[in-house]
PDB file of N, CA and C in Angstrom:
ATOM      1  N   UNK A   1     122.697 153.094  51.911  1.00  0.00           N
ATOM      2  CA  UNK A   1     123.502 151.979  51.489  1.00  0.00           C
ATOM      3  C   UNK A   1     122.581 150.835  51.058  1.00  0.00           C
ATOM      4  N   UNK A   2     122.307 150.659  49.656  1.00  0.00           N
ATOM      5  CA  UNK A   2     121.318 149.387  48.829  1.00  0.00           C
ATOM      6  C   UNK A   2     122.043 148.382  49.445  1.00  0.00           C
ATOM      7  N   UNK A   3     121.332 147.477  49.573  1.00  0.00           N
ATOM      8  CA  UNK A   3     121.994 146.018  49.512  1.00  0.00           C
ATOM      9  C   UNK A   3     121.303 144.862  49.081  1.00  0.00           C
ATOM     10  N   UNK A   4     121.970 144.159  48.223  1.00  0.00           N
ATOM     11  CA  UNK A   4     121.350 143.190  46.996  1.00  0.00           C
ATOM     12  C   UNK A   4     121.731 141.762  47.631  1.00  0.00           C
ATOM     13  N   UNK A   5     120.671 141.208  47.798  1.00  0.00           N
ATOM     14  CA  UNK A   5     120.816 139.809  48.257  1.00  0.00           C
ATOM     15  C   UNK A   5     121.460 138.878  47.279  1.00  0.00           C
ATOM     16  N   UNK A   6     121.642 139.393  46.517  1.00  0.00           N
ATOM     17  CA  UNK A   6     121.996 138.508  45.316  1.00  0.00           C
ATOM     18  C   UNK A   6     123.872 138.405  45.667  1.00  0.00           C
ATOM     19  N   UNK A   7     124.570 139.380  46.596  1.00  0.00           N
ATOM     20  CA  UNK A   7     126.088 139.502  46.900  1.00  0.00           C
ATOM     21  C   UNK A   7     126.042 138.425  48.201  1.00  0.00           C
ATOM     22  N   UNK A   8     125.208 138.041  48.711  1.00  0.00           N
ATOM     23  CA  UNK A   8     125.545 137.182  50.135  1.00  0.00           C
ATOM     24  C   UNK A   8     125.492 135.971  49.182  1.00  0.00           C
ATOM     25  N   UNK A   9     126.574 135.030  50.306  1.00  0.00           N
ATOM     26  CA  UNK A   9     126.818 134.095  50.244  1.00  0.00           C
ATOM     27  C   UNK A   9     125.576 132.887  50.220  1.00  0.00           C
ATOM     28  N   UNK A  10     125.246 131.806  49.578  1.00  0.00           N
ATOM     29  CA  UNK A  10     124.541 131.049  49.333  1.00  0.00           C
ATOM     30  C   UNK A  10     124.134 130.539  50.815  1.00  0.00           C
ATOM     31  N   UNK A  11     125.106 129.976  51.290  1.00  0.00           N
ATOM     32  CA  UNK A  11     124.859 129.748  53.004  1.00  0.00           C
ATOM     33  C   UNK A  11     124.387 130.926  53.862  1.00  0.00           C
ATOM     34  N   UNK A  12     125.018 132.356  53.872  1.00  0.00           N
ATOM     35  CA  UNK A  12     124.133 133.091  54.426  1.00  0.00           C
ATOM     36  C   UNK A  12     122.489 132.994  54.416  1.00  0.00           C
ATOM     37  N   UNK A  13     122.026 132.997  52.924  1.00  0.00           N
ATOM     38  CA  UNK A  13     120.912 133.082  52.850  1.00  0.00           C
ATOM     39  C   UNK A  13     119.891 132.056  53.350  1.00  0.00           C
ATOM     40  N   UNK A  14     120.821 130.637  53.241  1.00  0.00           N
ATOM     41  CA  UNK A  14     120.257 129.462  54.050  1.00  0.00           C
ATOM     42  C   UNK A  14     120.058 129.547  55.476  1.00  0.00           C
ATOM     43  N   UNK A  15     120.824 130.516  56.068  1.00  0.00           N
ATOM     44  CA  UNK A  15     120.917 131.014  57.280  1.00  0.00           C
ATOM     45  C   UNK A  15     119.932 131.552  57.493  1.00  0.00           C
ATOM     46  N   UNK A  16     119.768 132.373  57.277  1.00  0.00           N
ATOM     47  CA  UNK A  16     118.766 133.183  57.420  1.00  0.00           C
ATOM     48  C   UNK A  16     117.053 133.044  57.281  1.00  0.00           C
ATOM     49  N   UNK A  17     117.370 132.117  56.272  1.00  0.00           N
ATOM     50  CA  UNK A  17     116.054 131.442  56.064  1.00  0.00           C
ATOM     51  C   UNK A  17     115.724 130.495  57.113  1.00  0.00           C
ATOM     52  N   UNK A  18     116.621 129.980  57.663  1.00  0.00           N
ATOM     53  CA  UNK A  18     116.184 129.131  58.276  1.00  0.00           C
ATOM     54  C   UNK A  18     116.301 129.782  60.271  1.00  0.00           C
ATOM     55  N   UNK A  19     116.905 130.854  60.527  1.00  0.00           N
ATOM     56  CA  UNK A  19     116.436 131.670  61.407  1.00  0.00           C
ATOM     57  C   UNK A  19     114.691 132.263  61.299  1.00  0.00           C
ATOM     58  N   UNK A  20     114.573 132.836  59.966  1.00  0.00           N
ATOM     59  CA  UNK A  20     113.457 133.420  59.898  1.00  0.00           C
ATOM     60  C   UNK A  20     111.995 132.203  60.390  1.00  0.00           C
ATOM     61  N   UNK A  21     111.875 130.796  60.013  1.00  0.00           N
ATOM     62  CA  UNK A  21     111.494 129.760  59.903  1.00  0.00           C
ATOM     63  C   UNK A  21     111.406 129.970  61.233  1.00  0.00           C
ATOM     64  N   UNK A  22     112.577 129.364  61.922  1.00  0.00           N
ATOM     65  CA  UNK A  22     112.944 129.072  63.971  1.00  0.00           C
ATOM     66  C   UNK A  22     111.968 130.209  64.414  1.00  0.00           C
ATOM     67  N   UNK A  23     112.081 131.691  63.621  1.00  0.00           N
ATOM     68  CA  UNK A  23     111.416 132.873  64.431  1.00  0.00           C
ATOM     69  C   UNK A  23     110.377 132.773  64.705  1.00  0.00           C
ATOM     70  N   UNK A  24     109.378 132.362  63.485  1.00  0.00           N
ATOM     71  CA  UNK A  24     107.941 132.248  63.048  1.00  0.00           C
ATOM     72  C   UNK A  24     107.338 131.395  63.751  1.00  0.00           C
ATOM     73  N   UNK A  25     108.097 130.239  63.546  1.00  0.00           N
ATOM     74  CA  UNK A  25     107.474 128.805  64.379  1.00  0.00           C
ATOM     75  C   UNK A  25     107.472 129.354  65.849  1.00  0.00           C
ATOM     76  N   UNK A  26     108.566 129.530  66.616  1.00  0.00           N
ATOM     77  CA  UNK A  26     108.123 130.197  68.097  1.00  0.00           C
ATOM     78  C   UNK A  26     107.124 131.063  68.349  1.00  0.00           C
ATOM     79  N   UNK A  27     107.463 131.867  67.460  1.00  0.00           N
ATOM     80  CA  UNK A  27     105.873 133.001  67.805  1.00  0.00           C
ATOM     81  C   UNK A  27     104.410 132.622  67.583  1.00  0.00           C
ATOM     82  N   UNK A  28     104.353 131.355  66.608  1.00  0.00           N
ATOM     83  CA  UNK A  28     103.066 130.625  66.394  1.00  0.00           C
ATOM     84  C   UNK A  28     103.018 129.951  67.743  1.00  0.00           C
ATOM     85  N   UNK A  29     104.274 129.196  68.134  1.00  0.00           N
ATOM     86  CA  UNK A  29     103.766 128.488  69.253  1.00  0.00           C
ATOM     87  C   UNK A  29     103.675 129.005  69.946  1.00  0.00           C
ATOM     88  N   UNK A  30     104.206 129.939  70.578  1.00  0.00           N
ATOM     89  CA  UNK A  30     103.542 130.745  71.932  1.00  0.00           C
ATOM     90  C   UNK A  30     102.275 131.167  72.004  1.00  0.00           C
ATOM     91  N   UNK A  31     102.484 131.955  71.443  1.00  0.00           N
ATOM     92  CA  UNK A  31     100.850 133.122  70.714  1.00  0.00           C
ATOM     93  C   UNK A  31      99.876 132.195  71.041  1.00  0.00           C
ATOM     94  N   UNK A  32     100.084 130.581  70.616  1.00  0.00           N
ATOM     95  CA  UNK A  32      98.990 129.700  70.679  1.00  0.00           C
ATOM     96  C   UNK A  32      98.887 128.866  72.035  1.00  0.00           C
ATOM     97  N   UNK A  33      99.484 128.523  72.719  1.00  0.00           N
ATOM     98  CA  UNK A  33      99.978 128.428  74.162  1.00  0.00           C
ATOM     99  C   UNK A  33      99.522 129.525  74.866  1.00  0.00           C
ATOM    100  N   UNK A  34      99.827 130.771  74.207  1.00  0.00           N
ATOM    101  CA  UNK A  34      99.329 131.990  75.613  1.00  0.00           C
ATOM    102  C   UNK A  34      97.299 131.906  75.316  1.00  0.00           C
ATOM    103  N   UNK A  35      97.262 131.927  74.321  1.00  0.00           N
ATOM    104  CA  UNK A  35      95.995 131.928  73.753  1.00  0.00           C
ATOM    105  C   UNK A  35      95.051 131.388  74.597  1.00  0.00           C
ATOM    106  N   UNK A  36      95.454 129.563  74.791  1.00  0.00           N
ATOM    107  CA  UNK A  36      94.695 128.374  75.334  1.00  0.00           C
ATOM    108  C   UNK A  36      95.022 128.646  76.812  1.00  0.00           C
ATOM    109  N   UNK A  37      95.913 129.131  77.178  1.00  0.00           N
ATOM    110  CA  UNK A  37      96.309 129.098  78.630  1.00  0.00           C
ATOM    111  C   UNK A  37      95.457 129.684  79.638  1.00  0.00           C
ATOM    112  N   UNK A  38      94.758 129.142  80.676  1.00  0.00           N
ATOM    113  CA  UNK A  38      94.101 130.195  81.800  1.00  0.00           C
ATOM    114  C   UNK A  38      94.600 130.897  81.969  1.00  0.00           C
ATOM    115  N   UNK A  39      94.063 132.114  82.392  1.00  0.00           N
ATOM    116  CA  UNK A  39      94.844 133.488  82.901  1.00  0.00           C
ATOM    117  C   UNK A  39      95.735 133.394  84.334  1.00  0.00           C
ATOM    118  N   UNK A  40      95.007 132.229  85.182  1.00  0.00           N
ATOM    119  CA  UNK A  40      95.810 132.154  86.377  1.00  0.00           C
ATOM    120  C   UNK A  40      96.813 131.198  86.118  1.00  0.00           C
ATOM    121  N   UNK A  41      97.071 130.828  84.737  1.00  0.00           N
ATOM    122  CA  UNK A  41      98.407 129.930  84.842  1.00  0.00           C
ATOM    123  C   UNK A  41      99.483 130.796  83.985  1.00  0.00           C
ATOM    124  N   UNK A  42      99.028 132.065  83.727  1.00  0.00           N
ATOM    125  CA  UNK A  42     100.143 133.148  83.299  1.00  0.00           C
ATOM    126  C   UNK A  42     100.766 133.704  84.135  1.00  0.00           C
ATOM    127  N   UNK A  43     102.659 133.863  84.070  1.00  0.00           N
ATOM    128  CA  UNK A  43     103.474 134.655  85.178  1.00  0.00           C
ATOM    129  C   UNK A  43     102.737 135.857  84.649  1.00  0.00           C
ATOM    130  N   UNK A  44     102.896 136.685  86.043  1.00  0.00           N
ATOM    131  CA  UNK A  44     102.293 138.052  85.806  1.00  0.00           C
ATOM    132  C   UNK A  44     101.016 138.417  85.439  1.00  0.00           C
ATOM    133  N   UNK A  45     100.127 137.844  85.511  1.00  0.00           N
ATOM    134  CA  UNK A  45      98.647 137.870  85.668  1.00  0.00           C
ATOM    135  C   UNK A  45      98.035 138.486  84.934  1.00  0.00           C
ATOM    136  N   UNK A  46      99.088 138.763  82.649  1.00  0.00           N
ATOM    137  CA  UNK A  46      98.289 139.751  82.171  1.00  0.00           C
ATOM    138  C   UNK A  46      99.018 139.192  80.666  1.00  0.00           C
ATOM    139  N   UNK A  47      97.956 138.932  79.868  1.00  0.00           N
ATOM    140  CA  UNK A  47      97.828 138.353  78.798  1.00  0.00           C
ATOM    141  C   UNK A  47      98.594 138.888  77.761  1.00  0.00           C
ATOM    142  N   UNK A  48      98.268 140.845  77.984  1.00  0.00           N
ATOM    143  CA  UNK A  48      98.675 141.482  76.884  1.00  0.00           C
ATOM    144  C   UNK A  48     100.293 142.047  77.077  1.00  0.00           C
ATOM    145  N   UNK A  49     100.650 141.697  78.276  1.00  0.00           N
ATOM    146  CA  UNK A  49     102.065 141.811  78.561  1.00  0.00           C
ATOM    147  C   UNK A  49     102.943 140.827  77.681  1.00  0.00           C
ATOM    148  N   UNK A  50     102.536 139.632  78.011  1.00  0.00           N
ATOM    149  CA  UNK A  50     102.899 138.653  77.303  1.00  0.00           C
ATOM    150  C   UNK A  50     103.364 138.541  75.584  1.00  0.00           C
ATOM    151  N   UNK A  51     101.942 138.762  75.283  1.00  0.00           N
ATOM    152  CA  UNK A  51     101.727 139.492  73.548  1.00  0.00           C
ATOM    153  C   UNK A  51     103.157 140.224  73.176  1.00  0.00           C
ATOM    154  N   UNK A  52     103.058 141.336  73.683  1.00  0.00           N
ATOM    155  CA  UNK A  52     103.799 142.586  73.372  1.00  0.00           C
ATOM    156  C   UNK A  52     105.405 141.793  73.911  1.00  0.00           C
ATOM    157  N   UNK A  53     105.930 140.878  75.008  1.00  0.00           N
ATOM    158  CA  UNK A  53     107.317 140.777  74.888  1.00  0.00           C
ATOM    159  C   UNK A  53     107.432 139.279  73.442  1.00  0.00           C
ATOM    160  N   UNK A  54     106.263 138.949  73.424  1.00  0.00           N
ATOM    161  CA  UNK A  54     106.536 137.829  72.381  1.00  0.00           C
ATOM    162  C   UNK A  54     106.946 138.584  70.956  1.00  0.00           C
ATOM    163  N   UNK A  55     105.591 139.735  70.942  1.00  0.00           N
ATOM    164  CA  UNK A  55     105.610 139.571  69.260  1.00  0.00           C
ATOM    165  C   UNK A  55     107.631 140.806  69.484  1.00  0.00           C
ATOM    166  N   UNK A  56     107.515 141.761  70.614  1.00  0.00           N
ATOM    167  CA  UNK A  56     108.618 142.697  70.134  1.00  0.00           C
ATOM    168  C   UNK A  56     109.957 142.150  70.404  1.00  0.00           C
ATOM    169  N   UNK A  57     110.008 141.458  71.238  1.00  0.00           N
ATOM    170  CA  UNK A  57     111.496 140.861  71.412  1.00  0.00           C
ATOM    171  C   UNK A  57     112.126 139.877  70.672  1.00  0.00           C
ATOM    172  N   UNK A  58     111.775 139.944  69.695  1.00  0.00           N
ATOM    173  CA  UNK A  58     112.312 139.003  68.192  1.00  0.00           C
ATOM    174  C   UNK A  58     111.984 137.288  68.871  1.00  0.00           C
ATOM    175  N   UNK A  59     113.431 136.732  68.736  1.00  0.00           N
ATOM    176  CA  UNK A  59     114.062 135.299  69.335  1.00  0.00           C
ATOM    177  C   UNK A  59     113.722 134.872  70.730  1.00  0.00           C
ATOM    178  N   UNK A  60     114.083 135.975  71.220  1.00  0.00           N
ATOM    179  CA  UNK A  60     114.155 135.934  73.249  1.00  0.00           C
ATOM    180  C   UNK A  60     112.528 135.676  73.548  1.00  0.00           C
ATOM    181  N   UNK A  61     111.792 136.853  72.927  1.00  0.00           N
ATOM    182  CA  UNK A  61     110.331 136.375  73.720  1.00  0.00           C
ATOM    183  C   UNK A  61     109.559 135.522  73.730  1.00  0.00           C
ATOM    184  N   UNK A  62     109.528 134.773  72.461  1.00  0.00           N
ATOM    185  CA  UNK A  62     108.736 133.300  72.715  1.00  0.00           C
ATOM    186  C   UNK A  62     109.533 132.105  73.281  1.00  0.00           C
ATOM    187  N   UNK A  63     110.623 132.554  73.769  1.00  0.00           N
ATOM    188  CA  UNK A  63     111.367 131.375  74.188  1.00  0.00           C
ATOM    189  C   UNK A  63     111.618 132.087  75.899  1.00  0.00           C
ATOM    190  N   UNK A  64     111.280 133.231  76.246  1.00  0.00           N
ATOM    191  CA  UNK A  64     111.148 133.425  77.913  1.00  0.00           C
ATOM    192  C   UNK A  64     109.919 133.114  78.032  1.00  0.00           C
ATOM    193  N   UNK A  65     108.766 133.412  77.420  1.00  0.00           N
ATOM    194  CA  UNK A  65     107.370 133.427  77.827  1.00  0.00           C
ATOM    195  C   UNK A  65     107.401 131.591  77.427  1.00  0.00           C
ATOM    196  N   UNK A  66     108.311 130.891  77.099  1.00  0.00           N
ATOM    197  CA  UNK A  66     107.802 129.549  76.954  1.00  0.00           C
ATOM    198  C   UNK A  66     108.609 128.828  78.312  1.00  0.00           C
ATOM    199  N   UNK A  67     109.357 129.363  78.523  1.00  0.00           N
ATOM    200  CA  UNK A  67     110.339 128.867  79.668  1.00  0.00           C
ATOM    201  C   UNK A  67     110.051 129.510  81.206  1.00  0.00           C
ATOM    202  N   UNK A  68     109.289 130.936  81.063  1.00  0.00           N
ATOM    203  CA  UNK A  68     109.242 131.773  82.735  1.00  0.00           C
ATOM    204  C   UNK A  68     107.537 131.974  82.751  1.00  0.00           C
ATOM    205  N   UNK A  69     107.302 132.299  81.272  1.00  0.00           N
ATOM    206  CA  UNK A  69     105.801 132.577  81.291  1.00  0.00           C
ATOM    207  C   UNK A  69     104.709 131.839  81.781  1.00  0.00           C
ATOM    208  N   UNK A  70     104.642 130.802  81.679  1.00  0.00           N
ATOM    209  CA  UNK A  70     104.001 129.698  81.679  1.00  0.00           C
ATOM    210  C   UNK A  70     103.780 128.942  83.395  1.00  0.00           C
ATOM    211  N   UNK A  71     102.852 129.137  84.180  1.00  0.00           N
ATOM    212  CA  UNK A  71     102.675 128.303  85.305  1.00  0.00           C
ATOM    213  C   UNK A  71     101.980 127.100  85.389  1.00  0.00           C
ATOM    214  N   UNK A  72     102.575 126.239  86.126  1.00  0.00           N
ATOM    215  CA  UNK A  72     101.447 124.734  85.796  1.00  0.00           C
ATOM    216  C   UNK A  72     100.429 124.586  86.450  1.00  0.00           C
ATOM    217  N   UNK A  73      99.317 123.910  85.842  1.00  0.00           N
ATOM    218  CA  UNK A  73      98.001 123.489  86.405  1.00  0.00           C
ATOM    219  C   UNK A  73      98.273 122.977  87.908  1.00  0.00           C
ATOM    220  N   UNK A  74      97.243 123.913  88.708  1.00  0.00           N
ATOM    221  CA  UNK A  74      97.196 123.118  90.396  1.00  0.00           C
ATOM    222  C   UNK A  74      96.299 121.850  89.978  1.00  0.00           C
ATOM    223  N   UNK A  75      97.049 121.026  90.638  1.00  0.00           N
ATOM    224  CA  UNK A  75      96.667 119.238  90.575  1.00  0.00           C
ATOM    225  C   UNK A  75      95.778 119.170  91.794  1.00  0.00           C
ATOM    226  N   UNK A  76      95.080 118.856  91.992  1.00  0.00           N
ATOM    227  CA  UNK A  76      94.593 118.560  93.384  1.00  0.00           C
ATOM    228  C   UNK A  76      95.449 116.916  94.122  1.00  0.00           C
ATOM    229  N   UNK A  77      95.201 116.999  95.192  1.00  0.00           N
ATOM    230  CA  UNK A  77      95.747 115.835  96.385  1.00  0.00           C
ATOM    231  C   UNK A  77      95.003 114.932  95.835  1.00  0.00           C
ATOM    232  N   UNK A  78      95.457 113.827  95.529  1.00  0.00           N
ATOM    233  CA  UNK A  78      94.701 112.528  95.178  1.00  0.00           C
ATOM    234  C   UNK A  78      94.968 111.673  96.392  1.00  0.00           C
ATOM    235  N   UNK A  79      96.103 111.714  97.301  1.00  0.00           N
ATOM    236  CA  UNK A  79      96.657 110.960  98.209  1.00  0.00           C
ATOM    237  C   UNK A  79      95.678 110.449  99.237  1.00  0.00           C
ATOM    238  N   UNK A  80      94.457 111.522  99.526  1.00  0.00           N
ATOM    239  CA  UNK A  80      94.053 111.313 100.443  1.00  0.00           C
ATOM    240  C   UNK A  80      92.359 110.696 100.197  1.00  0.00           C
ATOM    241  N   UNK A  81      92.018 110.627  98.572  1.00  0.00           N
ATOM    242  CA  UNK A  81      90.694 110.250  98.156  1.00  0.00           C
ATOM    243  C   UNK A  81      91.047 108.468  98.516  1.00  0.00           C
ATOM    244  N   UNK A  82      89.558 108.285  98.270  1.00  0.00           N
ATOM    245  CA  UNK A  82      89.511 107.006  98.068  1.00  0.00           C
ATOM    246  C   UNK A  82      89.163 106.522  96.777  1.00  0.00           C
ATOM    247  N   UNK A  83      89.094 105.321  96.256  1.00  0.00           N
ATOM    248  CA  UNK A  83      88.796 105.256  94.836  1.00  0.00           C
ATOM    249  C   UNK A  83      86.921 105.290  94.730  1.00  0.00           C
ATOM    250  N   UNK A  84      86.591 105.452  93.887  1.00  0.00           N
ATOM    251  CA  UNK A  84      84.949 104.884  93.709  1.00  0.00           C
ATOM    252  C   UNK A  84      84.560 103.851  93.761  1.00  0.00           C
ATOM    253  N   UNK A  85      83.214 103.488  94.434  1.00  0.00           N
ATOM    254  CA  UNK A  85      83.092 101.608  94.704  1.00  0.00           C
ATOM    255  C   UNK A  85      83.421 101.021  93.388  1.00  0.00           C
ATOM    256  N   UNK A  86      82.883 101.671  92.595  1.00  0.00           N
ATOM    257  CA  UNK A  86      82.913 101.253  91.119  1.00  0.00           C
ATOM    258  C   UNK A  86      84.177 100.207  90.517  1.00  0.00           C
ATOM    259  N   UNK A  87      85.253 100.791  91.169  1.00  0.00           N
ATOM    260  CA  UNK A  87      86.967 100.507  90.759  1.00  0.00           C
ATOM    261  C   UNK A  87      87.380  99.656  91.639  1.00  0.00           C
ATOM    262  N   UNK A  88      86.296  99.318  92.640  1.00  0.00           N
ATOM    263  CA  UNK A  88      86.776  98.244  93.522  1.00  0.00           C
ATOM    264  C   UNK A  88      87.216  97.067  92.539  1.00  0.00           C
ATOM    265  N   UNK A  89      88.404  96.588  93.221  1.00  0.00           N
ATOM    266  CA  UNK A  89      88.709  94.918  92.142  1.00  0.00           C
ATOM    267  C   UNK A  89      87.316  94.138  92.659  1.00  0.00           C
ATOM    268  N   UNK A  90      86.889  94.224  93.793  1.00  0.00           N
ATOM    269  CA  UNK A  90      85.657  92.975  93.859  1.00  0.00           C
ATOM    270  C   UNK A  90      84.535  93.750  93.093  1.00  0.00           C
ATOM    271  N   UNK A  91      84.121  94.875  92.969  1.00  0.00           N
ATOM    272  CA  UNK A  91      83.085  95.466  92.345  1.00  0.00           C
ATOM    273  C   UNK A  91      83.466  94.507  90.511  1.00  0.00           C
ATOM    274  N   UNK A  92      84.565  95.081  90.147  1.00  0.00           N
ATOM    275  CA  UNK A  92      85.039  94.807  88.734  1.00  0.00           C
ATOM    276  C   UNK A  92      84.411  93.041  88.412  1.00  0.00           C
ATOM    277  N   UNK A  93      85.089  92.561  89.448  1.00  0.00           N
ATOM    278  CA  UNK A  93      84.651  91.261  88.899  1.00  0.00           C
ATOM    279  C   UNK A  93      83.581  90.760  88.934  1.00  0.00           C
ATOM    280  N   UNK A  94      82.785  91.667  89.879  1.00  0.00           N
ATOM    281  CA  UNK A  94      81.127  91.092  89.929  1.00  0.00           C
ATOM    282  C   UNK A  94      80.417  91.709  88.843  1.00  0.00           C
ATOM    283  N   UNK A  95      81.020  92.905  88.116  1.00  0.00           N
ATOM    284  CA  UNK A  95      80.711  93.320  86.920  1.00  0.00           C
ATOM    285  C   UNK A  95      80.813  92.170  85.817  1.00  0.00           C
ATOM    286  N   UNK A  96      82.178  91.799  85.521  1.00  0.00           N
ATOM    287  CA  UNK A  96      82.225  90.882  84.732  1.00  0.00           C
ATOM    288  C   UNK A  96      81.788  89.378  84.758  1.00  0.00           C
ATOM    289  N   UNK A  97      81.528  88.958  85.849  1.00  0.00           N
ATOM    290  CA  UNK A  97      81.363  87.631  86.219  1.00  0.00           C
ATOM    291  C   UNK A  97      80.073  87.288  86.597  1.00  0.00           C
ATOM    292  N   UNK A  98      79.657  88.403  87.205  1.00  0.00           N
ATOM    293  CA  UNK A  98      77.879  88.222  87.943  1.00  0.00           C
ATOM    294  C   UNK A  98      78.451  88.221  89.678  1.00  0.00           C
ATOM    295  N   UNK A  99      77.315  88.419  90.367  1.00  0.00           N
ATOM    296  CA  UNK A  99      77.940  88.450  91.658  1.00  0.00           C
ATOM    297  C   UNK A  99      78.071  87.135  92.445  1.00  0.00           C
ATOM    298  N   UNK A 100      78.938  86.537  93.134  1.00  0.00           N
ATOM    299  CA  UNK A 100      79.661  85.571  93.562  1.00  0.00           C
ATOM    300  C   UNK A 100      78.320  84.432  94.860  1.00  0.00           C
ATOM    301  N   UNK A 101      78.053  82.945  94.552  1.00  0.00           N
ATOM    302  CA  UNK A 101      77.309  82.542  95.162  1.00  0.00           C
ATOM    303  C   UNK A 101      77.484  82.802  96.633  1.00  0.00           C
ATOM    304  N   UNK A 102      76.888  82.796  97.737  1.00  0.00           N
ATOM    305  CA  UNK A 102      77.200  83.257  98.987  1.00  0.00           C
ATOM    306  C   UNK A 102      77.972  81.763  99.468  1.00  0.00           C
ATOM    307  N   UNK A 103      77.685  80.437  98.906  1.00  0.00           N
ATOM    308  CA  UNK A 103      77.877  78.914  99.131  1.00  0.00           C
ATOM    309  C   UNK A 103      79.679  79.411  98.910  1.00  0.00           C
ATOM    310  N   UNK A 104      79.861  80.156  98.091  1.00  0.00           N
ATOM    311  CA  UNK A 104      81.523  79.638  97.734  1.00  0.00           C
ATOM    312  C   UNK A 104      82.362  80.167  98.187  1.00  0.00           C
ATOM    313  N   UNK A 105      83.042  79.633  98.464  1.00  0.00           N
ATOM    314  CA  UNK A 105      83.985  79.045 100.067  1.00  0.00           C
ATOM    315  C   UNK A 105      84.913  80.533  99.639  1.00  0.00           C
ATOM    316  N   UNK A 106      85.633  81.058  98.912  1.00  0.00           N
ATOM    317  CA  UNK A 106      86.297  82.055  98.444  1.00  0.00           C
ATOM    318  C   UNK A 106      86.033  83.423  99.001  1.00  0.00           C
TER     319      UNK A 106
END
């Protein structure tokens, strides 16, 4: 059964074009996301799994591997550091100002 694009509707084809577009762009962005990504911030601990549900599952796979695939960077505890003398506000201003006469009363 031929079928001539030239019988679909003008909007179909806008359709479609612009599915094909949505398709492409996801699979660039993933592909490039899985690419840059550490391996320990991938679900499932395997790069080429990934690949294979992106490029074969049309629509669905760059949009699960962008939504389930993906684990976030471990942050470390900042709560419990202290800052560097450096960032002290009195360090800062003796940076900018020179350091303070021992005479002044402040």
């Amino acid at each position: 059964m031929p079928s001539n694009l030239s019988t679909l509707p003008v909007g179909a084809i806008i359709a479609l074009a612009v599915l094909g577009v949505a398709q492409l762009t996801l699979d660039v962005i993933a592909l490039v996301s899985l690419y840059k990504r550490p391996i320990d911030q991938v679900a499932l601990g395997n790069k080429w799994v990934w690949v294979a549900i992106i490029a074969l599952v049309s629509m669905l796979g760059p949009i699960l591997y962008l939504v389930a695939g993906r684990r976030p960077a471990q942050v470390a505890d900042a709560a419990g550091r202290t800052p560097p003398p450096s960032a002290r506000p009195d360090a800062i201003a003796d940076a900018l100002y020179g350091p303070r006469d021992e005479t002044d009363p402040r």
